[in-house]
Structures are given as C-alpha cells and as structure tokens.
C-alpha atoms as a PDB file:
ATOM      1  CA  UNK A   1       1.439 -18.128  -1.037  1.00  0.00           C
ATOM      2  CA  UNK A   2       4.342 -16.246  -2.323  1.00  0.00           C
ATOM      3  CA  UNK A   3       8.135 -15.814  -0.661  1.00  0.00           C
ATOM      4  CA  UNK A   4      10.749 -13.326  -1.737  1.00  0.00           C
ATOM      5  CA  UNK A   5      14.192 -12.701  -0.220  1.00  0.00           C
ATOM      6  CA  UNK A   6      15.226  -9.512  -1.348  1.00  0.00           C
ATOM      7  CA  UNK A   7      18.449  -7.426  -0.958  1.00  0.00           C
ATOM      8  CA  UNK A   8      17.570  -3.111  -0.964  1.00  0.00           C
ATOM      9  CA  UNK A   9      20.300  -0.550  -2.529  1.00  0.00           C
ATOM     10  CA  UNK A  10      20.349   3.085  -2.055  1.00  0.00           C
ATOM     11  CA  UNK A  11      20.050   5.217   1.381  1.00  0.00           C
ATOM     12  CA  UNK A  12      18.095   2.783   2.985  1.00  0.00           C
ATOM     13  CA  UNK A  13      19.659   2.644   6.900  1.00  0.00           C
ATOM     14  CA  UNK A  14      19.923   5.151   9.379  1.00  0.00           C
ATOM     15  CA  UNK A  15      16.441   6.807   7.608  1.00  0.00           C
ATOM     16  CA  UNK A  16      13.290   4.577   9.362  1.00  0.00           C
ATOM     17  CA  UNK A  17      13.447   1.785   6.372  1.00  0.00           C
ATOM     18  CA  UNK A  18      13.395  -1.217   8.486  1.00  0.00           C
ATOM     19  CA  UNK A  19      10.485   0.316  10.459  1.00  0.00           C
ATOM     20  CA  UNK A  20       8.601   1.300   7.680  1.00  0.00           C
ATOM     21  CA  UNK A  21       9.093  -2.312   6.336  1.00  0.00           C
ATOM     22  CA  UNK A  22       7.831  -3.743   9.317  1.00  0.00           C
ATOM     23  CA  UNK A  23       4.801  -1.360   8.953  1.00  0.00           C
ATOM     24  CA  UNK A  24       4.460  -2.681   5.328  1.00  0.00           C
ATOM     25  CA  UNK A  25       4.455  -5.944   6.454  1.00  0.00           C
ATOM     26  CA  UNK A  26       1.883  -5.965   9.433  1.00  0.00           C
ATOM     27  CA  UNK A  27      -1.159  -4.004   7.294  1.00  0.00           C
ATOM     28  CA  UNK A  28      -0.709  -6.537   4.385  1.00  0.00           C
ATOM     29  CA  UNK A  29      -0.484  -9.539   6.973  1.00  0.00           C
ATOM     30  CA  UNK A  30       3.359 -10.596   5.303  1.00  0.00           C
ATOM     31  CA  UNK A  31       5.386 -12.573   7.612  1.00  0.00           C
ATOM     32  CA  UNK A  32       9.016 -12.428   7.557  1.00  0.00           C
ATOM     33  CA  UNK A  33      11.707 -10.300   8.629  1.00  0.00           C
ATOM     34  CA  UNK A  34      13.938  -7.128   7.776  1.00  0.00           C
ATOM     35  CA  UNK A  35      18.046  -6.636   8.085  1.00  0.00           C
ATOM     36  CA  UNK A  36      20.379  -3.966   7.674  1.00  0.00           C
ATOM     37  CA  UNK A  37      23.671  -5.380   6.409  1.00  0.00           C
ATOM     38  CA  UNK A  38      27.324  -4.427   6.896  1.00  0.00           C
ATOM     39  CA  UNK A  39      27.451  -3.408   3.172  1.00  0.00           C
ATOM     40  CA  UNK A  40      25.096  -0.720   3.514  1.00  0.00           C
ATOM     41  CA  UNK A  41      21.805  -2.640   1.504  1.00  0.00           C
ATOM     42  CA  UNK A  42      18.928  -3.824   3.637  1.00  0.00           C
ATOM     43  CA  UNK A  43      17.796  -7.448   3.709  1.00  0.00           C
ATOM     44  CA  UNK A  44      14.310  -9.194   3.702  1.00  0.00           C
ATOM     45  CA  UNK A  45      12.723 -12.350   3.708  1.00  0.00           C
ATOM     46  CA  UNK A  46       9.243 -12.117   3.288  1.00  0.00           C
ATOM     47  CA  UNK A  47       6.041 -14.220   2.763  1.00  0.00           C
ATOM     48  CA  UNK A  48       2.092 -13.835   2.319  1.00  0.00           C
ATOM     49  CA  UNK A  49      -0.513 -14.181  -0.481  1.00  0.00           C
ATOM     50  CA  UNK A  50       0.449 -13.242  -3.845  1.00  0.00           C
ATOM     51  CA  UNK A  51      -1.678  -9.706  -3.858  1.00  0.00           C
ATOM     52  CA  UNK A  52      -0.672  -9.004  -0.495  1.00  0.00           C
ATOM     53  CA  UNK A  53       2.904  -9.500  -1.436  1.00  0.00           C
ATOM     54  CA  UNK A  54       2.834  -7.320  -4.625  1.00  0.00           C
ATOM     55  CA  UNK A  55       1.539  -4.631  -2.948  1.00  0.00           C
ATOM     56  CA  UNK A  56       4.567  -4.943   0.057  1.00  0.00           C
ATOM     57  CA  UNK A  57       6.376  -5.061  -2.693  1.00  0.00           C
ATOM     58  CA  UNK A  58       5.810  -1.894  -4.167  1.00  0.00           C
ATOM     59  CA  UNK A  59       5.908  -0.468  -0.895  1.00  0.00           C
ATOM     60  CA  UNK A  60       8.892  -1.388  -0.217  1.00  0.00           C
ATOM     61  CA  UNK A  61      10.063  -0.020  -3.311  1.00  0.00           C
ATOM     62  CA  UNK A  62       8.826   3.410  -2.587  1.00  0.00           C
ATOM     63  CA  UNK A  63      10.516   3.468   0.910  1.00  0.00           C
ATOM     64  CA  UNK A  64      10.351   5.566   3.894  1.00  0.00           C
ATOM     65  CA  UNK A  65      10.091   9.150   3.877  1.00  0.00           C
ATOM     66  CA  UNK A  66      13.715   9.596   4.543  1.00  0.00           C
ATOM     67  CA  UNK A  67      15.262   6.784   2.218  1.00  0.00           C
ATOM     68  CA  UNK A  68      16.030   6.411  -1.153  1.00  0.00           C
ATOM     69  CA  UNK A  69      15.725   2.828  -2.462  1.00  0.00           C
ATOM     70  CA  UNK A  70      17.774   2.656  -5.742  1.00  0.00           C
ATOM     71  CA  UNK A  71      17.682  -1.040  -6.695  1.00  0.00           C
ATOM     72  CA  UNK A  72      16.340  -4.528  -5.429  1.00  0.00           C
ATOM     73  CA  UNK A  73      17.185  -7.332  -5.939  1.00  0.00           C
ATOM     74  CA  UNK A  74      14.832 -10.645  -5.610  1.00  0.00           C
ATOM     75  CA  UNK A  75      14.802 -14.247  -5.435  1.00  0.00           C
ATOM     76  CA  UNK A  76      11.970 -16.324  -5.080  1.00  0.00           C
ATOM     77  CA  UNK A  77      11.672 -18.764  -2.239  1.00  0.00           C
ATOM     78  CA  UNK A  78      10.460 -21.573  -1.596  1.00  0.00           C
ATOM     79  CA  UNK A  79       7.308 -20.655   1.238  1.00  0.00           C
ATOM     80  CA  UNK A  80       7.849 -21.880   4.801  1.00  0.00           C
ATOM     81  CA  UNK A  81       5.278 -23.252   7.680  1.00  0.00           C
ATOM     82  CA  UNK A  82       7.149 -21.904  10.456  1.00  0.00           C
ATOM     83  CA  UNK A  83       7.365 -17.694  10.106  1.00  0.00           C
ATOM     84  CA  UNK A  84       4.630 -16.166  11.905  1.00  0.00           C
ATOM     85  CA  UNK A  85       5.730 -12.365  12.040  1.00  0.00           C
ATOM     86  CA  UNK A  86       7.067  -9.847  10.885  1.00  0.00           C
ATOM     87  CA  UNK A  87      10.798  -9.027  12.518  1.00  0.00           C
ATOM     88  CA  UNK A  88      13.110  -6.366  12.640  1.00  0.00           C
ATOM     89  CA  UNK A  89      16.162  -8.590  12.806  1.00  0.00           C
ATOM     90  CA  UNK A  90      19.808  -8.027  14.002  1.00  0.00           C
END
C-alpha cells in the first residue's frame, strides 16, 4: 500500500482535471481525494497498491484533455485505515 500527496502545476483548473482525477482514481481502485487551490495548482492525497498507484500516477501526469500539467510535486505518506473513496474536495 502506497500514499502520495501531491501538489499539480500548469493549467490544471477550470479544464475537467479534478474530474478526470477522480476518474483515475475509481478504475485503479485509489482512495483519496482531489483540490483545486487558491494558487492556481491542484492538490491530491491519494492511496492504493503500489501498481495501481503508478499507473494513477502517470495518469495524472498526462491530464485531462483540456489541461496542461507542467510539474508535480510529491511526498510520500504515511498510508491511512480510514479513506475509503475517492473525493472531489472543496
């Protein structure tokens, strides 16, 4: 089991990212959740098996069809017993 928070640069709200995220997220079975934040980058917490995760990953890092993810940054985490979805986050 494998957790990453991870902070997204580039054109990455207003264009479907947190959606497509979420999207990510439920196919691979990754728990978590997705922000925007008030400095323009989108946030994410996310969790699931290591495979799993490296794919989302990836994903992630191609973006929607309308964004344009330029950098990420990530931290690993320390995996937690009480996330159980994936949310969109406010």
């Amino acid at each position: 089991m494998q957790r990453v928070h991870m902070i997204v640069h580039g054109k990455v709200q207003g264009v479907g990212f947190r959606r497509h995220t979420q999207q990510l997220a439920a196919r691979r079975g990754i728990v978590g959740w997705v922000r925007n934040r008030s400095d323009g980058t989108v946030e994410i917490d996310a969790q699931g098996p290591t495979e799993a995760m490296n794919k989302f990953i990836k994903g992630v890092r191609k973006g929607s069809p309308l964004s344009k993810v330029t950098r990420i940054s990530t931290q690993s985490k320390t995996p937690r017993n009480d996330l159980r979805s994936f949310q969109i986050t406010y």
